[in-house]
Protein backbone atom coordinates (compact mmCIF):
# COMPACT_ATOMS: atom_id res chain seq x y z
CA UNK A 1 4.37 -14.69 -21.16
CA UNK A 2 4.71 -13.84 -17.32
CA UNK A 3 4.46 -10.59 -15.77
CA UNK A 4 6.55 -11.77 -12.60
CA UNK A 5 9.24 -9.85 -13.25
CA UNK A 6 7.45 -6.58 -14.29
CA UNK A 7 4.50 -5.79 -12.42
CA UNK A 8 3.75 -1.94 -12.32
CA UNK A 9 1.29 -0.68 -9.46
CA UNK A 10 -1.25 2.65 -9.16
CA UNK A 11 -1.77 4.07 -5.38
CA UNK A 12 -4.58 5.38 -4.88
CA UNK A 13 -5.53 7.35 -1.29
CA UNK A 14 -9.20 6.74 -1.18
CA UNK A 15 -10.07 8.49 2.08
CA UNK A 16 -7.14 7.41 4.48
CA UNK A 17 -6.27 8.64 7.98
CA UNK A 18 -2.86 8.56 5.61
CA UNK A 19 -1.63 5.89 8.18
CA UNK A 20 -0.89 3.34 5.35
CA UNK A 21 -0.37 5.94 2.53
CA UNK A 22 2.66 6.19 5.06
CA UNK A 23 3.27 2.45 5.26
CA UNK A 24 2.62 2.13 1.17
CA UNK A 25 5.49 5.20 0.78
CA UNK A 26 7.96 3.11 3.36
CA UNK A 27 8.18 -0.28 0.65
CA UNK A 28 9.63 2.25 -1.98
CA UNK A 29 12.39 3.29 0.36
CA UNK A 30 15.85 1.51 0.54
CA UNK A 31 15.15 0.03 3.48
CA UNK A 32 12.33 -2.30 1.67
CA UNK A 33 13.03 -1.10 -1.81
CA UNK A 34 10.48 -3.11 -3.36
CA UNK A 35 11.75 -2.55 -7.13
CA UNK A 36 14.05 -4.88 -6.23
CA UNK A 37 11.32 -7.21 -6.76
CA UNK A 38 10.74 -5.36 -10.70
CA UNK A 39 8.07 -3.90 -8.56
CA UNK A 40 7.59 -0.03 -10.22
CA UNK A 41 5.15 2.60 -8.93
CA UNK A 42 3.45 4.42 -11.59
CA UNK A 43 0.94 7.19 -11.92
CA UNK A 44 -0.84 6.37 -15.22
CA UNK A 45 -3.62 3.64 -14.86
CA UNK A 46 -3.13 2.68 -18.50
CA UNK A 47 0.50 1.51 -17.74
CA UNK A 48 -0.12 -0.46 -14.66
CA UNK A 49 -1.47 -3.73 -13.70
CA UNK A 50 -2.14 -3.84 -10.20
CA UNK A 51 -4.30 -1.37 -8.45
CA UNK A 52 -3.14 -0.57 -4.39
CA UNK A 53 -6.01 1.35 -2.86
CA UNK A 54 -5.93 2.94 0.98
CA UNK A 55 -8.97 4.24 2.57
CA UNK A 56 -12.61 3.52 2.51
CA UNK A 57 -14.82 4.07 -0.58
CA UNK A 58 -17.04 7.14 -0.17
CA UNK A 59 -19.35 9.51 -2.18
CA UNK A 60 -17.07 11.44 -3.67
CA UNK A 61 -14.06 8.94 -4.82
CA UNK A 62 -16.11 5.90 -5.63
CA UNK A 63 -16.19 7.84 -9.59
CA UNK A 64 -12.43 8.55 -9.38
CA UNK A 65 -11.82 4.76 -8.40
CA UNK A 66 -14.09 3.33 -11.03
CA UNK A 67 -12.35 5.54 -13.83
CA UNK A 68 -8.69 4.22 -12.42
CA UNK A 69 -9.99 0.90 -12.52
CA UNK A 70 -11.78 1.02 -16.00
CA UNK A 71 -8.80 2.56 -17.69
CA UNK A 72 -6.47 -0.20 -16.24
CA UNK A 73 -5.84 -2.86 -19.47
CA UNK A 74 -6.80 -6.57 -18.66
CA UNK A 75 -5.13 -8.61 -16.68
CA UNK A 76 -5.24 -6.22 -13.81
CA UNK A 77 -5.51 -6.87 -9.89
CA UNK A 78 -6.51 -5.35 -6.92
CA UNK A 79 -4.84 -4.90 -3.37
CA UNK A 80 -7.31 -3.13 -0.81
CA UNK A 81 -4.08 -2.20 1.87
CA UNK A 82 -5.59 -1.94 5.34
CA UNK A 83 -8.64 -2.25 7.11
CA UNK A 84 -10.42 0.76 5.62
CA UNK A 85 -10.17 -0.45 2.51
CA UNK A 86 -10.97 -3.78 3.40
CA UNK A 87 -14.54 -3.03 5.28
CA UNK A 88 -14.42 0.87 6.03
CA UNK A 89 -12.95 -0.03 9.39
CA UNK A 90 -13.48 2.57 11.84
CA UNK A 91 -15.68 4.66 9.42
CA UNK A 92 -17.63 1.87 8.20
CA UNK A 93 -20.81 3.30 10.23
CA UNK A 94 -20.43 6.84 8.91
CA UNK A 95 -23.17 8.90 6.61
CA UNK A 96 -20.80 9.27 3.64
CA UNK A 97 -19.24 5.95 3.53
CA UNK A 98 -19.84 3.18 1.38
CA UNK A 99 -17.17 0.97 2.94
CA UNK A 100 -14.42 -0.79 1.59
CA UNK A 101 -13.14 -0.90 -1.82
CA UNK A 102 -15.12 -4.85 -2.67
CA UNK A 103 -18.27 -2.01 -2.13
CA UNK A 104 -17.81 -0.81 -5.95
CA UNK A 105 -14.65 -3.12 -7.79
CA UNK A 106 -13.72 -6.63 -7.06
CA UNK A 107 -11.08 -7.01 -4.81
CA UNK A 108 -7.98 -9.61 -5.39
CA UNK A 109 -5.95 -9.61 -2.35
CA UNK A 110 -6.83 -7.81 1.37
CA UNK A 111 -4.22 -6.91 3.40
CA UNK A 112 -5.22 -6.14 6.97
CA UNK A 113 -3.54 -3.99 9.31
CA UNK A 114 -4.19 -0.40 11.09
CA UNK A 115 -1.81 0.64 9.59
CA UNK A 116 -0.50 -2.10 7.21
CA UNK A 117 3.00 -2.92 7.76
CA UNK A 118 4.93 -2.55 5.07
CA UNK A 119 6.15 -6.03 4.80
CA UNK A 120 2.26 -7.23 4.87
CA UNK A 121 1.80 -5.01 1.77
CA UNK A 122 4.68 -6.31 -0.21
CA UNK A 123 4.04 -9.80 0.48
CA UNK A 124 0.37 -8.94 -0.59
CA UNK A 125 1.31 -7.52 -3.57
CA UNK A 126 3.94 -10.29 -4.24
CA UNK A 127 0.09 -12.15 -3.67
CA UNK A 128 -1.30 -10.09 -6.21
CA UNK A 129 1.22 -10.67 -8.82
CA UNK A 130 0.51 -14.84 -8.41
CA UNK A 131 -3.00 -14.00 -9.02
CA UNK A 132 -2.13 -11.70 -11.86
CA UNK A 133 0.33 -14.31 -13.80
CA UNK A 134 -2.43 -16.83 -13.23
CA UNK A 135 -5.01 -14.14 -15.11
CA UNK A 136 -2.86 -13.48 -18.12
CA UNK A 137 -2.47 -17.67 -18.73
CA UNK A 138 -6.02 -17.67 -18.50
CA UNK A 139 -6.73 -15.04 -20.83
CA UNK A 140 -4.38 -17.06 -23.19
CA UNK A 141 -6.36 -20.10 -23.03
CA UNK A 142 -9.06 -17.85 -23.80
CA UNK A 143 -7.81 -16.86 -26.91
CA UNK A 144 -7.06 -19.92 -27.93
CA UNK A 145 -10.46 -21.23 -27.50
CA UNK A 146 -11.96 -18.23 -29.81
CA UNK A 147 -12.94 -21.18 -31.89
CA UNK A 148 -15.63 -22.10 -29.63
CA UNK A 149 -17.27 -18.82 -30.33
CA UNK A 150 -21.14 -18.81 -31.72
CA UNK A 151 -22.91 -16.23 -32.90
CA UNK A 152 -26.75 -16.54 -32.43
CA UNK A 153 -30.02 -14.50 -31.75
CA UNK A 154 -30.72 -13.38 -28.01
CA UNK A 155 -33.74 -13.68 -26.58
CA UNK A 156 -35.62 -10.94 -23.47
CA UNK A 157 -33.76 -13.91 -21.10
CA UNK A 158 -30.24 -12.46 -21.87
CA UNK A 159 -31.45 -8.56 -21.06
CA UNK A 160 -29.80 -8.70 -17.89
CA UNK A 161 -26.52 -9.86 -19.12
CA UNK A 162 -26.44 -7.64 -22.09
CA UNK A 163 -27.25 -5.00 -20.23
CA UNK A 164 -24.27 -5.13 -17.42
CA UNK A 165 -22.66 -5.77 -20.30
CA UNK A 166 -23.43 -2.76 -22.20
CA UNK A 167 -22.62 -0.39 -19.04
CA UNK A 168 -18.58 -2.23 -19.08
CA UNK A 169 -18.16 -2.14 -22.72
CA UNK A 170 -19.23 2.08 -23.12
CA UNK A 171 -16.83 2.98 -20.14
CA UNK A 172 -14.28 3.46 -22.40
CA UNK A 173 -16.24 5.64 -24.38
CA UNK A 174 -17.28 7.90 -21.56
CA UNK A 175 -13.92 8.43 -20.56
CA UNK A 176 -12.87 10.01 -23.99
CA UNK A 177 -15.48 12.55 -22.99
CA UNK A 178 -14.77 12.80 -19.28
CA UNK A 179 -18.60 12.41 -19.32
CA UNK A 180 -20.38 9.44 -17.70
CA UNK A 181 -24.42 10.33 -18.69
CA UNK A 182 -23.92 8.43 -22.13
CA UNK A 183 -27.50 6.63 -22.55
CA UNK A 184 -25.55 3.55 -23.07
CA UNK A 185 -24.68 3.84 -19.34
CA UNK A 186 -28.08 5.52 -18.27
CA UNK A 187 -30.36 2.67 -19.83
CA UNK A 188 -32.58 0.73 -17.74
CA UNK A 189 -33.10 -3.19 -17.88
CA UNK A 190 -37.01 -2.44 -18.83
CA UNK A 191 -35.71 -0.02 -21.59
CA UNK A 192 -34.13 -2.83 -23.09
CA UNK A 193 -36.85 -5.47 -23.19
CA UNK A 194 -38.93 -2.55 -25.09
CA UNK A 195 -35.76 -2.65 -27.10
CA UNK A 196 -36.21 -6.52 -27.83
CA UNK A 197 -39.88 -5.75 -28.95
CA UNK A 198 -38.73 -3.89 -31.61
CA UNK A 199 -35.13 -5.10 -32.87
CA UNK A 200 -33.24 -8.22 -33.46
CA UNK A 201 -30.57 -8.74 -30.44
CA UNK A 202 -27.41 -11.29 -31.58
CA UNK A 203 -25.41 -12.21 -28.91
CA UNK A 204 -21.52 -13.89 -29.19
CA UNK A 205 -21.00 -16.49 -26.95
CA UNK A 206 -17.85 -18.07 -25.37
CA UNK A 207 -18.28 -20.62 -22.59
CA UNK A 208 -22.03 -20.06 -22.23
CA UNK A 209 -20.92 -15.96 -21.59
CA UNK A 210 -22.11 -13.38 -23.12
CA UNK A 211 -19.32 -11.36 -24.94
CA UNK A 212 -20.42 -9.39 -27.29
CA UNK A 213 -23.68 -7.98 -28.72
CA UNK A 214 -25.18 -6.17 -31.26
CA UNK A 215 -29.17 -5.05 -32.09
CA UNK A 216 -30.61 -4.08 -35.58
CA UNK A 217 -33.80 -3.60 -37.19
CA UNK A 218 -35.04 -2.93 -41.13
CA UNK A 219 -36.29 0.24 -42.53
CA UNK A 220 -37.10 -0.18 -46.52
CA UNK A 221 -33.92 -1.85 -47.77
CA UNK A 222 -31.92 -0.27 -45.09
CA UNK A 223 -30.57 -2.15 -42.01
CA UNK A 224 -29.84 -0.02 -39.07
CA UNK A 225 -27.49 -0.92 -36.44
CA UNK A 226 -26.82 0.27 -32.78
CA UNK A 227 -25.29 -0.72 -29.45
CA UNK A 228 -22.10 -2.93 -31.18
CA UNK A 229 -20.32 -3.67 -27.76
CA UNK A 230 -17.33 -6.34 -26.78
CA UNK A 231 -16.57 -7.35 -23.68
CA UNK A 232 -12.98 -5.46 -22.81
CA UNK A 233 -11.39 -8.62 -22.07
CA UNK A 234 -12.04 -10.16 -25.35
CA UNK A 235 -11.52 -7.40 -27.44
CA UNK A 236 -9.58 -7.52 -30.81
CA UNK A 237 -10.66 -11.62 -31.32
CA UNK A 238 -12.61 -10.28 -34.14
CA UNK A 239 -15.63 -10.91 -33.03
CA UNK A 240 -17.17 -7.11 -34.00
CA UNK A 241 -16.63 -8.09 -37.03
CA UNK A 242 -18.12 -11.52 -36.97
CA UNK A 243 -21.22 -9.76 -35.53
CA UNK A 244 -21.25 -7.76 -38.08
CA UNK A 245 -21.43 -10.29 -40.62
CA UNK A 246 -23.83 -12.22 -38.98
CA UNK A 247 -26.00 -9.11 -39.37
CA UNK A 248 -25.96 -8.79 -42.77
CA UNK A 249 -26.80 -12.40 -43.23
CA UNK A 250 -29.99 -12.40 -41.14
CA UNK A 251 -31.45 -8.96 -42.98
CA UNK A 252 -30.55 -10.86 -46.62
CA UNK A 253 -32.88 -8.30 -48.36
CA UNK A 254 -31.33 -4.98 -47.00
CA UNK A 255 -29.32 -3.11 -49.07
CA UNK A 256 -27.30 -0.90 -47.14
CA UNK A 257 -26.18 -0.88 -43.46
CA UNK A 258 -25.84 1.49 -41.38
CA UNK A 259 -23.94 2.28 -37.86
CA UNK A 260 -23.12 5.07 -35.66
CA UNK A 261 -20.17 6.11 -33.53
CA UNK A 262 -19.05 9.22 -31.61
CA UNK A 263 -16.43 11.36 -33.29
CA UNK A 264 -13.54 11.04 -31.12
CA UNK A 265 -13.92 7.26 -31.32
CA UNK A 266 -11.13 6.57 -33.85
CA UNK A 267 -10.37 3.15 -32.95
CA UNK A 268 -14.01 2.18 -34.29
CA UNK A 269 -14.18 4.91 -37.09
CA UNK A 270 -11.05 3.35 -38.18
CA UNK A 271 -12.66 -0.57 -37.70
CA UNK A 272 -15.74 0.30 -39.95
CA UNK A 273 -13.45 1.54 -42.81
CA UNK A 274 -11.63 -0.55 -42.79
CA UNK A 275 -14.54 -2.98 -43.52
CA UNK A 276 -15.92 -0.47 -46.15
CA UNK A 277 -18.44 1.96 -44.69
CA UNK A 278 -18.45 5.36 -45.73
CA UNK A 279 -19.10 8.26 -43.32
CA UNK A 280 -22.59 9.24 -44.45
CA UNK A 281 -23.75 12.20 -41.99
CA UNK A 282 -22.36 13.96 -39.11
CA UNK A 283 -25.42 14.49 -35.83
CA UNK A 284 -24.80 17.07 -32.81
CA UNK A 285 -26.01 14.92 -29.58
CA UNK A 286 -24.78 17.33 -26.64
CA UNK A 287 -22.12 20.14 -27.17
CA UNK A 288 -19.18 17.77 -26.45
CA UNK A 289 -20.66 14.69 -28.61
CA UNK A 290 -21.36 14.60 -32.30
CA UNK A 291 -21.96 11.08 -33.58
CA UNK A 292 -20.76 10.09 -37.05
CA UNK A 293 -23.15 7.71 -39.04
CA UNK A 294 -21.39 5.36 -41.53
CA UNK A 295 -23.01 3.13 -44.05
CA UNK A 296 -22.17 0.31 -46.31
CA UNK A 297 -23.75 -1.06 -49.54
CA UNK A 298 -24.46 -4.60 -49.55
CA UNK A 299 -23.64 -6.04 -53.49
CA UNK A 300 -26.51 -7.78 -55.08
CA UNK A 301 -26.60 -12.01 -53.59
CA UNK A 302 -27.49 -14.97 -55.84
CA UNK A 303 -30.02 -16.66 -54.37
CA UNK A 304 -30.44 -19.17 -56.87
C-alpha cells in the first residue's frame, strides 16, 4: 500500500509572525495548487498524516500540539515550515519560548526560510510524503514479524522504558476526557520501582523493544490486574490479549481475574468481553471518570 497519491496534511499556527501561515495558504492557491499533487488540507488530526506546523513552541501551545500530534494515526510525519519552527528563530531567546517544534515532537522534515517560500514547503512536504511511504512499509514488515514476539517477566531494569511507555499508550485515554492528570500520565519512575516490589511486571517484546506491558499481583484466589498498555503503533497484533494469557498462566492457582477500565473506554470494554469478563462493579474516581471493574472466572486446570 502507498500513500503517494493521498497524503492529507493538518496546519497548525504555533505562534507565527503569520509570515509563513501566508506562504503555507499560497501552495493551496491555483497558482501552486498543491492538490494537484493528491495533496488535501484537512482540519481533523484523525484524518491526516502529515503534520505542517509554523511558529515556535511556547507555554501555552506545546499541549494543543501534543494533542494534534497524539490523535494523528500511525504512520504520520512532521514538517516544521520555517525557521521558528525549526529553532524559535528570532524568539528563540524569549521568556515564554521553548523553541522549535523538535523541543516537544520529533520532527521529519525542516524547511527553512523567513518566510518559507512556498515552493520550499511543497517540495518539503513532497519530502515528507517519501519519508511517510517509507514508514507505512516499515510498519508492514513489522507486522509481519509479530511472530518474533515474546512474552516474559520484566525486571526494575525495564522501569524506564515501561514507564515512557505507559505515558504514550494512556494519551489516548486522556483525550476521551479532555483531561491530561490521569495517574497513568502523572506517575513517577520511583513510583514504579515501588510498583515492582510489590507486583509481577510482563513485558512483550519485538526487536529487543518494549511494546506492551502489563502488572498483576494475587489476593486469595483472586488475580488483580492494572496498567494493560500497547504501544500505539502496534496496536490490534493481539498482543493484549497474549498478555493476558500469559497472566493467567503465571498466577495458575487464582481463580478469578480481574481488570479495570474507564467508562467511556469502549474499545477495551468491548476487548474484555469479548474474552469473557463480566462487568463486576462500577467506582467514581473524579466527577468526569468512573472506572468499570470486570472480572473473569478461570475453569478448574488438570494438573495431573
Amino acid at each position: 500500500m502507498t500513500l503517494k497519491r493521498s497524503p492529507w496534511i493538518i496546519h497548525y499556527d504555533g505562534s507565527s509572525c503569520n509570515g509563513c501561515d501566508i506562504e503555507v495558504l499560497a501552495c493551496l492557491t491555483p497558482v501552486f495548487d498543491v492538490e494537484r499533487l493528491g495533496i488535501i488540507n484537512t482540519g481533523n488530526p484523525k484524518h491526516a498524516d502529515i503534520f505542517v506546523i509554523t511558529g515556535s513552541i511556547n507555554e501555552q501551545n506545546k499541549d494543543v500540539v501534543l494533542n494534534i500530534y497524539h490523535q494523528m494515526p500511525e504512520p504520520k510525519v512532521v514538517v516544521a515550515v520555517g525557521i521558528c519552527a525549526s529553532s524559535g528563530g528570532i524568539f528563540a531567546e524569549c521568556y515564554n519560548v521553548a523553541g522549535g517544534v523538535g523541543k516537544i515532537i520529533p520532527v521529519d522534515v525542516y524547511v527553512l526560510g523567513c518566510a518559507a517560500r512556498p515552493e520550499a514547503i511543497i517540495d518539503g512536504i513532497i519530502k515528507g510524503v517519501g519519508i511517510l511511504d517509507e514508514k507505512r512499509k516499515k510498519l508492514i514488515s513489522i507486522h509481519k514479524g509479530f511472530e518474533e514476539l515474546v512474552i516474559q517477566q520484566a525486571d526494575a531494569f525495564d522501569a524506564v522504558e515501561i514507564l515512557w511507555l505507559q505515558k504514550l499508550a494512556n494519551q489516548s485515554e486522556a483525550e476521551l476526557y479532555h483531561d491530561f492528570s490521569f495517574a497513568p500520565l502523572l506517575q513517577t519512575l520511583d513510583q514504579v520501582w515501588e510498583d515492582f516490589e510489590k507486583q509481577v511486571f510482563l513485558k512483550a517484546v519485538i526487536d529487543k523493544k518494549i511494546v506492551g506491558s502489563i502488572r498483576a499481583y494475587q489476593e486469595g484466589d483472586l488475580c488483580r490486574m492494572s496498567r494493560l498498555i500497547i504501544h500505539p503503533v502496534y496496536q490490534g497484533l493481539g498482543i493484549a490479549k497474549r498478555l493476558l494469557a500469559s497472566v493467567e498462566n503465571m498466577f495458575p492457582q487464582a481463580r478469578r481475574l480481574e481488570i479495570a477500565v474507564s467508562h467511556r473506554n469502549k474499545r477495551l470494554i468491548y476487548f474484555y468481553k469479548k474474552l469473557g469478563y463480566q462487568l463486576s462493579r462500577r467506582e467514581k474516581v473524579t466527577e468526569k471518570v468512573d472506572r468499570l471493574f470486570f472480572e473473569k472466572t478461570v475453569a478448574e486446570k488438570d494438573h495431573d
